[in-house]
PDB file of N, CA and C in Angstrom:
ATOM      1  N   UNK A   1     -42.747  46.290 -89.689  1.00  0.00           N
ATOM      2  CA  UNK A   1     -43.529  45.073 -89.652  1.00  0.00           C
ATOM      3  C   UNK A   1     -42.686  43.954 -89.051  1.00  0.00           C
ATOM      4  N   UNK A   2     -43.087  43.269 -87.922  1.00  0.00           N
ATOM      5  CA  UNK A   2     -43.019  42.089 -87.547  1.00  0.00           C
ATOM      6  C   UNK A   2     -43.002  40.542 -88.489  1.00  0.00           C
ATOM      7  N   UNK A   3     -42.051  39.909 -88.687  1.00  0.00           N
ATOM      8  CA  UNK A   3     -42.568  38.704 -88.919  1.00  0.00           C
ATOM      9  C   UNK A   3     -42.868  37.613 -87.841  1.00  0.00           C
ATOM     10  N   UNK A   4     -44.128  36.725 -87.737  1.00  0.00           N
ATOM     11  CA  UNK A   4     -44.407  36.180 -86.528  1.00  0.00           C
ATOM     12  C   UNK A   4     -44.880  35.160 -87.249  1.00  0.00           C
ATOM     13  N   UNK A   5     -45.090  33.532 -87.175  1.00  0.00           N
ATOM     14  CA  UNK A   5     -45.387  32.512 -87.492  1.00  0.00           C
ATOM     15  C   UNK A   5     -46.342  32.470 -86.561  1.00  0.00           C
ATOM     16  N   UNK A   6     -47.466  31.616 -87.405  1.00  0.00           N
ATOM     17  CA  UNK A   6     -48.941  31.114 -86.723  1.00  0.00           C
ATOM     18  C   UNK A   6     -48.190  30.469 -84.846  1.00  0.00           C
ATOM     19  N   UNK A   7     -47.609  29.772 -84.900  1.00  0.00           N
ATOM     20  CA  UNK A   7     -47.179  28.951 -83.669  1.00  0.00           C
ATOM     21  C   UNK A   7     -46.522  29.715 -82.662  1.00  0.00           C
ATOM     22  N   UNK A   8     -45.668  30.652 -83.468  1.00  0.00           N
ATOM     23  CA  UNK A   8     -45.319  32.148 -81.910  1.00  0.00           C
ATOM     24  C   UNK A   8     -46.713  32.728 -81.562  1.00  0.00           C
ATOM     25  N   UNK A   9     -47.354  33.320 -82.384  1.00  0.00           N
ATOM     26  CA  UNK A   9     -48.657  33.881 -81.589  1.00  0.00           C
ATOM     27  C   UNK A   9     -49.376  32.972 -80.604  1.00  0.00           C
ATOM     28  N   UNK A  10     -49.563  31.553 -81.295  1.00  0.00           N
ATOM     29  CA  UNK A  10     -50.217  30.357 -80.219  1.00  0.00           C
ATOM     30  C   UNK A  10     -49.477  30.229 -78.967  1.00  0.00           C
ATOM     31  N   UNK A  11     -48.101  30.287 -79.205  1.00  0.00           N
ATOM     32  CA  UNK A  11     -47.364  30.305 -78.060  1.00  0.00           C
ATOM     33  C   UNK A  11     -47.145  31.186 -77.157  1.00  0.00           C
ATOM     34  N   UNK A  12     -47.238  32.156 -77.532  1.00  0.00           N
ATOM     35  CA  UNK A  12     -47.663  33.280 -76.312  1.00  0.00           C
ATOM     36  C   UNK A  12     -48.516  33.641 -75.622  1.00  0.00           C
ATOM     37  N   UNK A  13     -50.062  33.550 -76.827  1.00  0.00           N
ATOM     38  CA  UNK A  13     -51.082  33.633 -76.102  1.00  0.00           C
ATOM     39  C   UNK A  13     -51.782  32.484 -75.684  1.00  0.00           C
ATOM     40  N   UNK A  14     -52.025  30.869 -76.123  1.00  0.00           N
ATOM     41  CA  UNK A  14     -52.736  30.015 -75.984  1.00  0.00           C
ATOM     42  C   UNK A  14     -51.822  28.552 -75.284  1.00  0.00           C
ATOM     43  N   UNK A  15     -50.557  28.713 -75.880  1.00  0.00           N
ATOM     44  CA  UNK A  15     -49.949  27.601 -74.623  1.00  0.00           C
ATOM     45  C   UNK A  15     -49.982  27.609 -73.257  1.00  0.00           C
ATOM     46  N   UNK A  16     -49.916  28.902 -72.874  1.00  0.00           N
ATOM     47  CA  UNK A  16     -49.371  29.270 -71.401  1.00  0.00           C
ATOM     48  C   UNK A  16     -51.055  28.274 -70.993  1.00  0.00           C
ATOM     49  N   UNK A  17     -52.353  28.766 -71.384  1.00  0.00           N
ATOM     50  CA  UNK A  17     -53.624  28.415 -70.755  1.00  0.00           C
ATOM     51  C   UNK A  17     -54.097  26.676 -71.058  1.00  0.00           C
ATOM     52  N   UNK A  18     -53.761  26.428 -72.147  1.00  0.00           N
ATOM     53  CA  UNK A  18     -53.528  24.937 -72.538  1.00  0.00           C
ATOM     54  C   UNK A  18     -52.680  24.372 -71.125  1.00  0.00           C
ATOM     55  N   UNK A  19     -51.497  24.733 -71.317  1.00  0.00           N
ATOM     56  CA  UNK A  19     -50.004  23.873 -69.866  1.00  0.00           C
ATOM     57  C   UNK A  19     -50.888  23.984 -68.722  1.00  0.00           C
ATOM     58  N   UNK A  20     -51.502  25.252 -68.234  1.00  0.00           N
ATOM     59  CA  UNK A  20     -52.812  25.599 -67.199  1.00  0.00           C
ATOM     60  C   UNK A  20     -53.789  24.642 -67.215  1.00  0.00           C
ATOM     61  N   UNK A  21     -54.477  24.233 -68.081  1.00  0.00           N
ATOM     62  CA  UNK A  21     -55.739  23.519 -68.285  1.00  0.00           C
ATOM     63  C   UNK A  21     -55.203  22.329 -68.014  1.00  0.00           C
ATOM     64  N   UNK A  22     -54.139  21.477 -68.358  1.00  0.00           N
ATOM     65  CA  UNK A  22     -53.750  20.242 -68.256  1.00  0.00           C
ATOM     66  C   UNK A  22     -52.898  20.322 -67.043  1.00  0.00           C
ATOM     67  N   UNK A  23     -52.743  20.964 -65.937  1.00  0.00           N
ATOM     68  CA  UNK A  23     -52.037  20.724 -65.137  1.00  0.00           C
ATOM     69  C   UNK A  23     -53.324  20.896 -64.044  1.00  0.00           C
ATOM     70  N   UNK A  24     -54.239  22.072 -64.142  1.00  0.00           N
ATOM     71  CA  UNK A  24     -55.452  21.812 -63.375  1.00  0.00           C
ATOM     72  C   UNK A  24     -56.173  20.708 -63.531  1.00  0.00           C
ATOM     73  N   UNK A  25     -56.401  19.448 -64.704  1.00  0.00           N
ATOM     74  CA  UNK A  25     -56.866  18.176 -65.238  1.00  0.00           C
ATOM     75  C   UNK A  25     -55.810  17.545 -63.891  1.00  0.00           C
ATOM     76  N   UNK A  26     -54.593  17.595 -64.072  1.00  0.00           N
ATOM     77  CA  UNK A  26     -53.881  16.779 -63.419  1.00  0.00           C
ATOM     78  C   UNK A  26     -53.895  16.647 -61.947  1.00  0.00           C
ATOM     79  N   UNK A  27     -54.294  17.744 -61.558  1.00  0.00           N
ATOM     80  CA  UNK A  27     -54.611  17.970 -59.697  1.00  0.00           C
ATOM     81  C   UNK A  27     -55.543  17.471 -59.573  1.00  0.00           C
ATOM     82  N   UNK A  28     -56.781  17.559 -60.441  1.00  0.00           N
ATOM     83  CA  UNK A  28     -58.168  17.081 -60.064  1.00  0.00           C
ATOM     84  C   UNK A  28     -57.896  15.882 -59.819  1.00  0.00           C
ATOM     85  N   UNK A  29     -57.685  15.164 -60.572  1.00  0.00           N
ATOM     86  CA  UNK A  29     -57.201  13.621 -60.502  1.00  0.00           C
ATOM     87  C   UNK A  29     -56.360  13.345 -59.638  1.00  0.00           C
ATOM     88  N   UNK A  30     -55.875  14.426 -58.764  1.00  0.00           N
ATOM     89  CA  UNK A  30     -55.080  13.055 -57.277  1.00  0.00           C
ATOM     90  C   UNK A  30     -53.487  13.614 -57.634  1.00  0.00           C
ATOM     91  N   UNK A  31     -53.294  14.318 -58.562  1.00  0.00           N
ATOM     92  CA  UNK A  31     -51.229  14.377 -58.919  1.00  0.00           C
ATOM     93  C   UNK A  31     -51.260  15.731 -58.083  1.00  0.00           C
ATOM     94  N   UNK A  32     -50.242  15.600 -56.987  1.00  0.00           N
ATOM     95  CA  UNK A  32     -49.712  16.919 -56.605  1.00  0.00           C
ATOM     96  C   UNK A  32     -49.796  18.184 -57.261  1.00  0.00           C
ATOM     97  N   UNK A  33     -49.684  19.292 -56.943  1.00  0.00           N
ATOM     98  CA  UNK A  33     -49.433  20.580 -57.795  1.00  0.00           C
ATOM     99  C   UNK A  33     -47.987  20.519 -58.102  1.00  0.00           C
ATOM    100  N   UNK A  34     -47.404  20.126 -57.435  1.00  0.00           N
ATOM    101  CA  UNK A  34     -45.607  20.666 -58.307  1.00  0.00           C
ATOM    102  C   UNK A  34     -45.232  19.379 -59.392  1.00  0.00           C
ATOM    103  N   UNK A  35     -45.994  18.234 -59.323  1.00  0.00           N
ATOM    104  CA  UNK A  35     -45.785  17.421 -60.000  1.00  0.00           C
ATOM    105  C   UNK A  35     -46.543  17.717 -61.293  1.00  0.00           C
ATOM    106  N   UNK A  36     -47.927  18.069 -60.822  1.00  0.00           N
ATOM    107  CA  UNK A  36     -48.563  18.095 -62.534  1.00  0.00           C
ATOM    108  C   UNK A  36     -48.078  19.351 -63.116  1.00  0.00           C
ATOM    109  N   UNK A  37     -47.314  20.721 -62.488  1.00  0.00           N
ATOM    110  CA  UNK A  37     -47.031  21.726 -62.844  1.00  0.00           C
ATOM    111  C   UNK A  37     -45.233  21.192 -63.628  1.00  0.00           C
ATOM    112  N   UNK A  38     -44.840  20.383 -63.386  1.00  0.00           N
ATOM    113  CA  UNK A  38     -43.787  20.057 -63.744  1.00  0.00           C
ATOM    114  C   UNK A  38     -43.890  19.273 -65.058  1.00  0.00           C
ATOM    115  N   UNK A  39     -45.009  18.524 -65.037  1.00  0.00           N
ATOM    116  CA  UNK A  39     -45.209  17.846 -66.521  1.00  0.00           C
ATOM    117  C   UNK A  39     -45.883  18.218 -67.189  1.00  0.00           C
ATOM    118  N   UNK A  40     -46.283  19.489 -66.785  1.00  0.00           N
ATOM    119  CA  UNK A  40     -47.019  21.000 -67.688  1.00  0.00           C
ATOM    120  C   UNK A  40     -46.266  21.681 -68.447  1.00  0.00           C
ATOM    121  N   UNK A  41     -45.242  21.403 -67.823  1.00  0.00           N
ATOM    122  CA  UNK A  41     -44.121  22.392 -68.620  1.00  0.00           C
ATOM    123  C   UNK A  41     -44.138  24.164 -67.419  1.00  0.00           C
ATOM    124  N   UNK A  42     -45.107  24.106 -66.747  1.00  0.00           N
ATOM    125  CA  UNK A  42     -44.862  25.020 -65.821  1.00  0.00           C
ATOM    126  C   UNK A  42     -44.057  25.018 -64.310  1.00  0.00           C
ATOM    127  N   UNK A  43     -44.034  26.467 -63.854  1.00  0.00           N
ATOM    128  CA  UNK A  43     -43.121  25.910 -62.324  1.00  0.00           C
ATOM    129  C   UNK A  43     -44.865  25.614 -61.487  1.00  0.00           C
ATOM    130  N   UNK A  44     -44.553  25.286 -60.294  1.00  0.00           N
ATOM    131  CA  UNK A  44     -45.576  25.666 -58.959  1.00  0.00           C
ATOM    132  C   UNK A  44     -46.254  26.932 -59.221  1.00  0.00           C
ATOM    133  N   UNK A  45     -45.314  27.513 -58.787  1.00  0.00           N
ATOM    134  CA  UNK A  45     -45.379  28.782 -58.172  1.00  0.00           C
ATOM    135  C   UNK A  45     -46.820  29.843 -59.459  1.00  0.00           C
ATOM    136  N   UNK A  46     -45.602  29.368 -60.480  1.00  0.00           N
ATOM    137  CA  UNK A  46     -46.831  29.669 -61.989  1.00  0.00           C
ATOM    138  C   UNK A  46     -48.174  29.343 -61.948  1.00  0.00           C
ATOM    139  N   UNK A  47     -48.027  28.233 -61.537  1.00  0.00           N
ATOM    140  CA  UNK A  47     -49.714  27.658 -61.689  1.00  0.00           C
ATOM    141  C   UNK A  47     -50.152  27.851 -60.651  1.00  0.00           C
ATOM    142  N   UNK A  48     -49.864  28.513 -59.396  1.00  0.00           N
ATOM    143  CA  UNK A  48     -50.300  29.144 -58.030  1.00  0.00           C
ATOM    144  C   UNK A  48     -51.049  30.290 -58.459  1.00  0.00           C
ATOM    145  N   UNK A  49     -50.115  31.130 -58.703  1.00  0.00           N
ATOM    146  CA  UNK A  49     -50.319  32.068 -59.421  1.00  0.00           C
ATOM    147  C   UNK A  49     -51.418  32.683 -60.420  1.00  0.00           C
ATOM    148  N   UNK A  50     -51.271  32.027 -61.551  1.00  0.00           N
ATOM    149  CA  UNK A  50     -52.426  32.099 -62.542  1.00  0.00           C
ATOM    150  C   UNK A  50     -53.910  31.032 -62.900  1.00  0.00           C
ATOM    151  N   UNK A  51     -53.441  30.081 -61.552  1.00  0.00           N
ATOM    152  CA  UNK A  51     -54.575  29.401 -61.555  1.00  0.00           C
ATOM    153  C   UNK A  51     -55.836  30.280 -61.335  1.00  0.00           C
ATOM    154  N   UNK A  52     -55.764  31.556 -60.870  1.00  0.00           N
ATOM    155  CA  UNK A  52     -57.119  32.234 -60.454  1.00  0.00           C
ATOM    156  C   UNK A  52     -56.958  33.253 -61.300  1.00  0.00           C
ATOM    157  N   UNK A  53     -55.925  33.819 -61.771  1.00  0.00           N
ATOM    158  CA  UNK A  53     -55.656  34.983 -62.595  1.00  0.00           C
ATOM    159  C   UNK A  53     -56.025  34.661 -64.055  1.00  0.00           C
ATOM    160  N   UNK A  54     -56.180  33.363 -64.319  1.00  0.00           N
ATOM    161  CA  UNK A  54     -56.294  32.604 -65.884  1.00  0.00           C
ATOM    162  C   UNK A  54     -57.660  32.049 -65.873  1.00  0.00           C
ATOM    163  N   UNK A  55     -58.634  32.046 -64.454  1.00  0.00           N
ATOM    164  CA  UNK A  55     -59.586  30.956 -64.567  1.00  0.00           C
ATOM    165  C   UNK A  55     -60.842  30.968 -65.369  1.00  0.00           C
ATOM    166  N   UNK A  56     -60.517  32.776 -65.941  1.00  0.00           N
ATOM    167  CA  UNK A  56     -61.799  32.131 -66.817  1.00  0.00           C
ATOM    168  C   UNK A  56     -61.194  31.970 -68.726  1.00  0.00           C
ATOM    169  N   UNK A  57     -59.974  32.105 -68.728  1.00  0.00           N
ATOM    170  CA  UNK A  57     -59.145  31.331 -69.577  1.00  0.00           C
ATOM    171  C   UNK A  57     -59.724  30.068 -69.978  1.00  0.00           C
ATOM    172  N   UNK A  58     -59.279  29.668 -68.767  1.00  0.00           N
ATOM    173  CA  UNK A  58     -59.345  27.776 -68.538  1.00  0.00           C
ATOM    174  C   UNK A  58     -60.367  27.467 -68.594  1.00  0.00           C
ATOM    175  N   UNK A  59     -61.181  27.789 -67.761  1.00  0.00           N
ATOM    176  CA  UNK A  59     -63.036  27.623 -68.122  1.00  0.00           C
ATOM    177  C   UNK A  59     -63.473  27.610 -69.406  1.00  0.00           C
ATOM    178  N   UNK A  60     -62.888  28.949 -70.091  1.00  0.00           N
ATOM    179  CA  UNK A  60     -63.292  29.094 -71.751  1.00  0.00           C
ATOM    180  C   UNK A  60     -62.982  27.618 -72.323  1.00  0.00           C
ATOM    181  N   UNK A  61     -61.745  27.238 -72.120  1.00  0.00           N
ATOM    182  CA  UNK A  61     -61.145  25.761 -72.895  1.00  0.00           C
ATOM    183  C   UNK A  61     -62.065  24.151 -72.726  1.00  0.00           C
ATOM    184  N   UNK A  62     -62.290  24.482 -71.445  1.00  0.00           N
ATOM    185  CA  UNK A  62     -62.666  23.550 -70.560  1.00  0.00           C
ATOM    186  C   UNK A  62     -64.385  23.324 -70.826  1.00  0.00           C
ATOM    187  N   UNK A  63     -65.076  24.363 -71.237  1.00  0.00           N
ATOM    188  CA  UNK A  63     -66.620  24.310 -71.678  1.00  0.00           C
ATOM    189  C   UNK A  63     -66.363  23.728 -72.644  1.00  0.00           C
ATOM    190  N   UNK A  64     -65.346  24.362 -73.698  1.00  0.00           N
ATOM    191  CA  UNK A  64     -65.791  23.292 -74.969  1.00  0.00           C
ATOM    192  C   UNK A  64     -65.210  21.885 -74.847  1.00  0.00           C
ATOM    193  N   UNK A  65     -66.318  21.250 -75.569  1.00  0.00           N
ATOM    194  CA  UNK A  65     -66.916  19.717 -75.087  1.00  0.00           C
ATOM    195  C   UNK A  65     -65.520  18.930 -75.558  1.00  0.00           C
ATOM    196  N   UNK A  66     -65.067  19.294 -77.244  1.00  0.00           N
ATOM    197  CA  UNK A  66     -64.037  18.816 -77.992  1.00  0.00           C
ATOM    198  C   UNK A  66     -62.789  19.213 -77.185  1.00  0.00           C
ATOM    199  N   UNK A  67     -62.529  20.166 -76.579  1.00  0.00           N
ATOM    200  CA  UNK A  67     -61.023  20.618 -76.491  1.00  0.00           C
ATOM    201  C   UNK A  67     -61.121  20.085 -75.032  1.00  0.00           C
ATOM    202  N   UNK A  68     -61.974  20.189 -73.942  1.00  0.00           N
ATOM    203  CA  UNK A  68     -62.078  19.561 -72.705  1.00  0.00           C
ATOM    204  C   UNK A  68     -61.984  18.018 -73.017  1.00  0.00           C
ATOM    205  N   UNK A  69     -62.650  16.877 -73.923  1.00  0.00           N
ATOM    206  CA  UNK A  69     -62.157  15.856 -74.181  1.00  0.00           C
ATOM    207  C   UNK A  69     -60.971  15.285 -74.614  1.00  0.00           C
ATOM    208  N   UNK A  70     -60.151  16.015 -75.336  1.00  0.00           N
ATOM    209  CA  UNK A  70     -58.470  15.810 -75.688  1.00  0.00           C
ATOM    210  C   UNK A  70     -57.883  16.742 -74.516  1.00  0.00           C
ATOM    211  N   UNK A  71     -58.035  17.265 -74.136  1.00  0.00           N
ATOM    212  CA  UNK A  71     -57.318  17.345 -72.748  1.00  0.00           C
ATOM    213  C   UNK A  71     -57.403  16.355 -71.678  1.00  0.00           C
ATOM    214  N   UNK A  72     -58.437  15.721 -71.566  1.00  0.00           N
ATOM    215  CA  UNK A  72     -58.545  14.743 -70.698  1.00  0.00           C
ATOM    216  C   UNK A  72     -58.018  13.736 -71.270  1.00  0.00           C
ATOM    217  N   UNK A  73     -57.756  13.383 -72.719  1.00  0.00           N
ATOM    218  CA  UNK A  73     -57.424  12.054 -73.110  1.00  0.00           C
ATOM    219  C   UNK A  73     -55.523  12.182 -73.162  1.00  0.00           C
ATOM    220  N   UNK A  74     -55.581  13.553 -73.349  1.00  0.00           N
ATOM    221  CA  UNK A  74     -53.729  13.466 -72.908  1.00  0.00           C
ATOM    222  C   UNK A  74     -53.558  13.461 -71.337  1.00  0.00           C
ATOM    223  N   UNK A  75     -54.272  13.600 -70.861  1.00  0.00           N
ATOM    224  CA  UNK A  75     -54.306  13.810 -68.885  1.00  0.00           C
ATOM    225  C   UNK A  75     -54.087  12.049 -68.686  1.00  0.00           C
ATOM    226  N   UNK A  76     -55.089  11.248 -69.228  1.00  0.00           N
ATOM    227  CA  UNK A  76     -54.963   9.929 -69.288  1.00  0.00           C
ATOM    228  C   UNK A  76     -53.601   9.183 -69.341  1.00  0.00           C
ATOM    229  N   UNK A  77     -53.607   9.578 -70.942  1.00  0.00           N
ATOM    230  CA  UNK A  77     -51.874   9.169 -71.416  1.00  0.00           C
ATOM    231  C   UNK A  77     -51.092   9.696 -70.458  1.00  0.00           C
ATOM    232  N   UNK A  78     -50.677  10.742 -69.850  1.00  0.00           N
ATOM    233  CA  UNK A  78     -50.076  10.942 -68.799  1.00  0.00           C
ATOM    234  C   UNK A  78     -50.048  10.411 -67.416  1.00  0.00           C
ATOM    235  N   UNK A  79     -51.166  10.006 -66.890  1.00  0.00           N
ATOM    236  CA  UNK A  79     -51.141   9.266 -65.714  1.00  0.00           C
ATOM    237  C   UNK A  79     -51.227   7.481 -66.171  1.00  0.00           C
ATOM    238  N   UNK A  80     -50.925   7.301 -67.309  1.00  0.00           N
ATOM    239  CA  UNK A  80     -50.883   5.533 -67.723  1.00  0.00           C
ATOM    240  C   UNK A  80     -49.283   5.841 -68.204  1.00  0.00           C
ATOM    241  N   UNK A  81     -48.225   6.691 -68.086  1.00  0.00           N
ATOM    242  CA  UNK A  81     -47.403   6.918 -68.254  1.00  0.00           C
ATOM    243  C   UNK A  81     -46.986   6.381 -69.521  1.00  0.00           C
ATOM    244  N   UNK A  82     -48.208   6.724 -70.673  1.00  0.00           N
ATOM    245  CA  UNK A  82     -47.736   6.768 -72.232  1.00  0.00           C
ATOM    246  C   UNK A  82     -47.211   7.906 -72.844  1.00  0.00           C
ATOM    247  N   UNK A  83     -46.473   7.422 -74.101  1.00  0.00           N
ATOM    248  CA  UNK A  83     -45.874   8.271 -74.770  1.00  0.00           C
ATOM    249  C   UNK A  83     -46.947   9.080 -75.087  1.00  0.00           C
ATOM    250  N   UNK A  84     -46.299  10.369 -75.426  1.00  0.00           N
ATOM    251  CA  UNK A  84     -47.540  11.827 -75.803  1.00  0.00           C
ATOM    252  C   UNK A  84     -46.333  12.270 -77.050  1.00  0.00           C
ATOM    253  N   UNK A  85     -47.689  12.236 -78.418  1.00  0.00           N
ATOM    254  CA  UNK A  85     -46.634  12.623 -79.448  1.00  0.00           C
ATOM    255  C   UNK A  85     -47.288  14.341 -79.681  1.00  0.00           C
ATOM    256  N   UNK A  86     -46.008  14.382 -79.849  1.00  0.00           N
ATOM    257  CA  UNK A  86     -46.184  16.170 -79.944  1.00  0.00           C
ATOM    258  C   UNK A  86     -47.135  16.751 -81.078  1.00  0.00           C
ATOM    259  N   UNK A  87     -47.706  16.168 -81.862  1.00  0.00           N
ATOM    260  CA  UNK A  87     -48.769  16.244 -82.470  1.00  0.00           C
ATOM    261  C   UNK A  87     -49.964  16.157 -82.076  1.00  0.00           C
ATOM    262  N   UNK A  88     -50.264  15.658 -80.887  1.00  0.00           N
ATOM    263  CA  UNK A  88     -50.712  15.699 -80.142  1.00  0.00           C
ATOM    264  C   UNK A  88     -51.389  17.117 -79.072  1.00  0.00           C
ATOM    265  N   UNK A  89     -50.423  17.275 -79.088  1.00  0.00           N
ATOM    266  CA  UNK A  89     -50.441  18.545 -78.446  1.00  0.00           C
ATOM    267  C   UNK A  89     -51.132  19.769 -79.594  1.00  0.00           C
ATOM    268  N   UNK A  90     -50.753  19.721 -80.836  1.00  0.00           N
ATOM    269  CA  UNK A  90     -50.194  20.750 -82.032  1.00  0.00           C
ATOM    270  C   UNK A  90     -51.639  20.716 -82.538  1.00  0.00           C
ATOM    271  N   UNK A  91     -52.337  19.300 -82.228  1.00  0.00           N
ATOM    272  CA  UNK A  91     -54.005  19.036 -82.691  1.00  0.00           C
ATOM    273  C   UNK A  91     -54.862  20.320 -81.832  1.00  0.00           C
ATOM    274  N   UNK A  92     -54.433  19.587 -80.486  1.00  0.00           N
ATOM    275  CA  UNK A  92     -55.184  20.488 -79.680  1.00  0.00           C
ATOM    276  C   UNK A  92     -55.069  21.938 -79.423  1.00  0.00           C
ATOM    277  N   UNK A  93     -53.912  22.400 -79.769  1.00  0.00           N
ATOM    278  CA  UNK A  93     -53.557  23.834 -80.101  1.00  0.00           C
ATOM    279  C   UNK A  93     -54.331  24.567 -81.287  1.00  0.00           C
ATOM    280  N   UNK A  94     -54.172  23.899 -82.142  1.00  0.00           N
ATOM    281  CA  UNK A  94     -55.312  23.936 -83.397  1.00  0.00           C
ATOM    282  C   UNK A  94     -56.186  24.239 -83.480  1.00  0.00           C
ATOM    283  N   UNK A  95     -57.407  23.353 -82.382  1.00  0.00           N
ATOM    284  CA  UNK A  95     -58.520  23.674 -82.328  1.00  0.00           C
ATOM    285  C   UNK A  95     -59.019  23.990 -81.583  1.00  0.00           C
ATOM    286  N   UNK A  96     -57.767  24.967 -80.398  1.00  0.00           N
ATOM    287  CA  UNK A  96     -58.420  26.118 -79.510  1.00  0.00           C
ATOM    288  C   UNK A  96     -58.324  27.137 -80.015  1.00  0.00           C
ATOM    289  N   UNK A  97     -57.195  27.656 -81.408  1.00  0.00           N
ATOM    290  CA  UNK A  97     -56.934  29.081 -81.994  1.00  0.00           C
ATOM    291  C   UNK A  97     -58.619  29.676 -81.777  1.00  0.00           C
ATOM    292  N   UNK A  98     -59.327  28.315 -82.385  1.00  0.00           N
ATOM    293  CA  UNK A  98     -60.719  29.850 -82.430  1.00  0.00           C
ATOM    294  C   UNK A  98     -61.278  30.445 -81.102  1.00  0.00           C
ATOM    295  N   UNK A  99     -60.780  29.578 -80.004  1.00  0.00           N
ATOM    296  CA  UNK A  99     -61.496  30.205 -79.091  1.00  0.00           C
ATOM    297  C   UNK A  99     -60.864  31.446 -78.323  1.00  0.00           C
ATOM    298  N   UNK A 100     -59.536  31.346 -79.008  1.00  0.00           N
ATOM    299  CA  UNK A 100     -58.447  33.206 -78.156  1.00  0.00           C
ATOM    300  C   UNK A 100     -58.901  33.814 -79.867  1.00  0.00           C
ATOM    301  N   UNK A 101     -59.367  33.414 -80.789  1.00  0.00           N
ATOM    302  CA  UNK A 101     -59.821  34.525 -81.598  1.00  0.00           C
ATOM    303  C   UNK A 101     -58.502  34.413 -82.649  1.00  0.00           C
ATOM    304  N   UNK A 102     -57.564  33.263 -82.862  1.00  0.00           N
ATOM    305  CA  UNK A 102     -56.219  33.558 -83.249  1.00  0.00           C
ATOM    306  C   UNK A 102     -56.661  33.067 -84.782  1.00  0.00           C
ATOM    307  N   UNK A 103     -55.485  33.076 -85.707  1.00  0.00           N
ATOM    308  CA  UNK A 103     -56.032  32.655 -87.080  1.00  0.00           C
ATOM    309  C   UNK A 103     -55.546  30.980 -87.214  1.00  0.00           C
ATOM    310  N   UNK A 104     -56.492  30.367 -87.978  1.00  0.00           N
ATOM    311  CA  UNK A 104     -56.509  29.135 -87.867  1.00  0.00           C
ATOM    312  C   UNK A 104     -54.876  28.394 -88.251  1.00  0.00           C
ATOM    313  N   UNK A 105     -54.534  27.704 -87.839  1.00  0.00           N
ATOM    314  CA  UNK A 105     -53.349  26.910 -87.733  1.00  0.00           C
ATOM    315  C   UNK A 105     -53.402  26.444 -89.522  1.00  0.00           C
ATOM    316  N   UNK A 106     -52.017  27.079 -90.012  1.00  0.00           N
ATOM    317  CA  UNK A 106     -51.807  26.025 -91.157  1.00  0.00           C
ATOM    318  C   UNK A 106     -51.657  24.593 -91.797  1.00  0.00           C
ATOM    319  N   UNK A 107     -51.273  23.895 -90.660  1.00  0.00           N
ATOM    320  CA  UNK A 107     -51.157  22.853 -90.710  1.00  0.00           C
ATOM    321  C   UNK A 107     -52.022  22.049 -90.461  1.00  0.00           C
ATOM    322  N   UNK A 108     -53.136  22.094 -89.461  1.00  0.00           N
ATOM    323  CA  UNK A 108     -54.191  21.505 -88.985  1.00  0.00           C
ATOM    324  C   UNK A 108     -55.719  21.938 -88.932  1.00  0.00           C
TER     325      UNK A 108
END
């Protein structure tokens, strides 16, 4: 048996498409690809890559109304070059677990 914390599973399977979703938010809006892939936490090349290999990932995130609205409202904070508190992030991680099927976040 494995021990694995709620936040390694999120992190393997649901960050990578979250950093995706907010770096595709960030192109739409006018920011380069290596720039919004850089404040994604991804390379270029990554989000070259799995932008088509992930897209119906991202789509999944992106239909829902709630998780497509806090993505856009951290896309905001990012191009008004505000602080982004990492709770922030940990919200919205939260309340995509249900949509990869993961078990709900302890904390949130």
């Amino acid at each position: 048996m494995k021990l694995a914390t709620p936040c390694e599973e999120a992190f393997r399977i649901e960050v990578p498409i979250l950093r995706m979703a907010i770096a595709k938010r960030l192109v739409e809006r006018g920011v380069p690809v290596v720039k919004a892939s850089k404040i994604s936490g991804i390379s270029a090349t990554t989000y070259e890559k799995n932008i088509k290999e992930k897209r119906e990932e991202i789509e999944k995130l992106l239909k829902d109304e709630e998780i497509r609205d806090m993505i856009d409202a951290l896309v905001g904070r990012i191009l008004a070059n505000q602080t982004i508190e990492s709770t922030s992030f940990c919200i919205l991680c939260a309340r995509a677990r249900k949509l990869f099927n993961l078990k709900p976040c302890p904390l949130y």
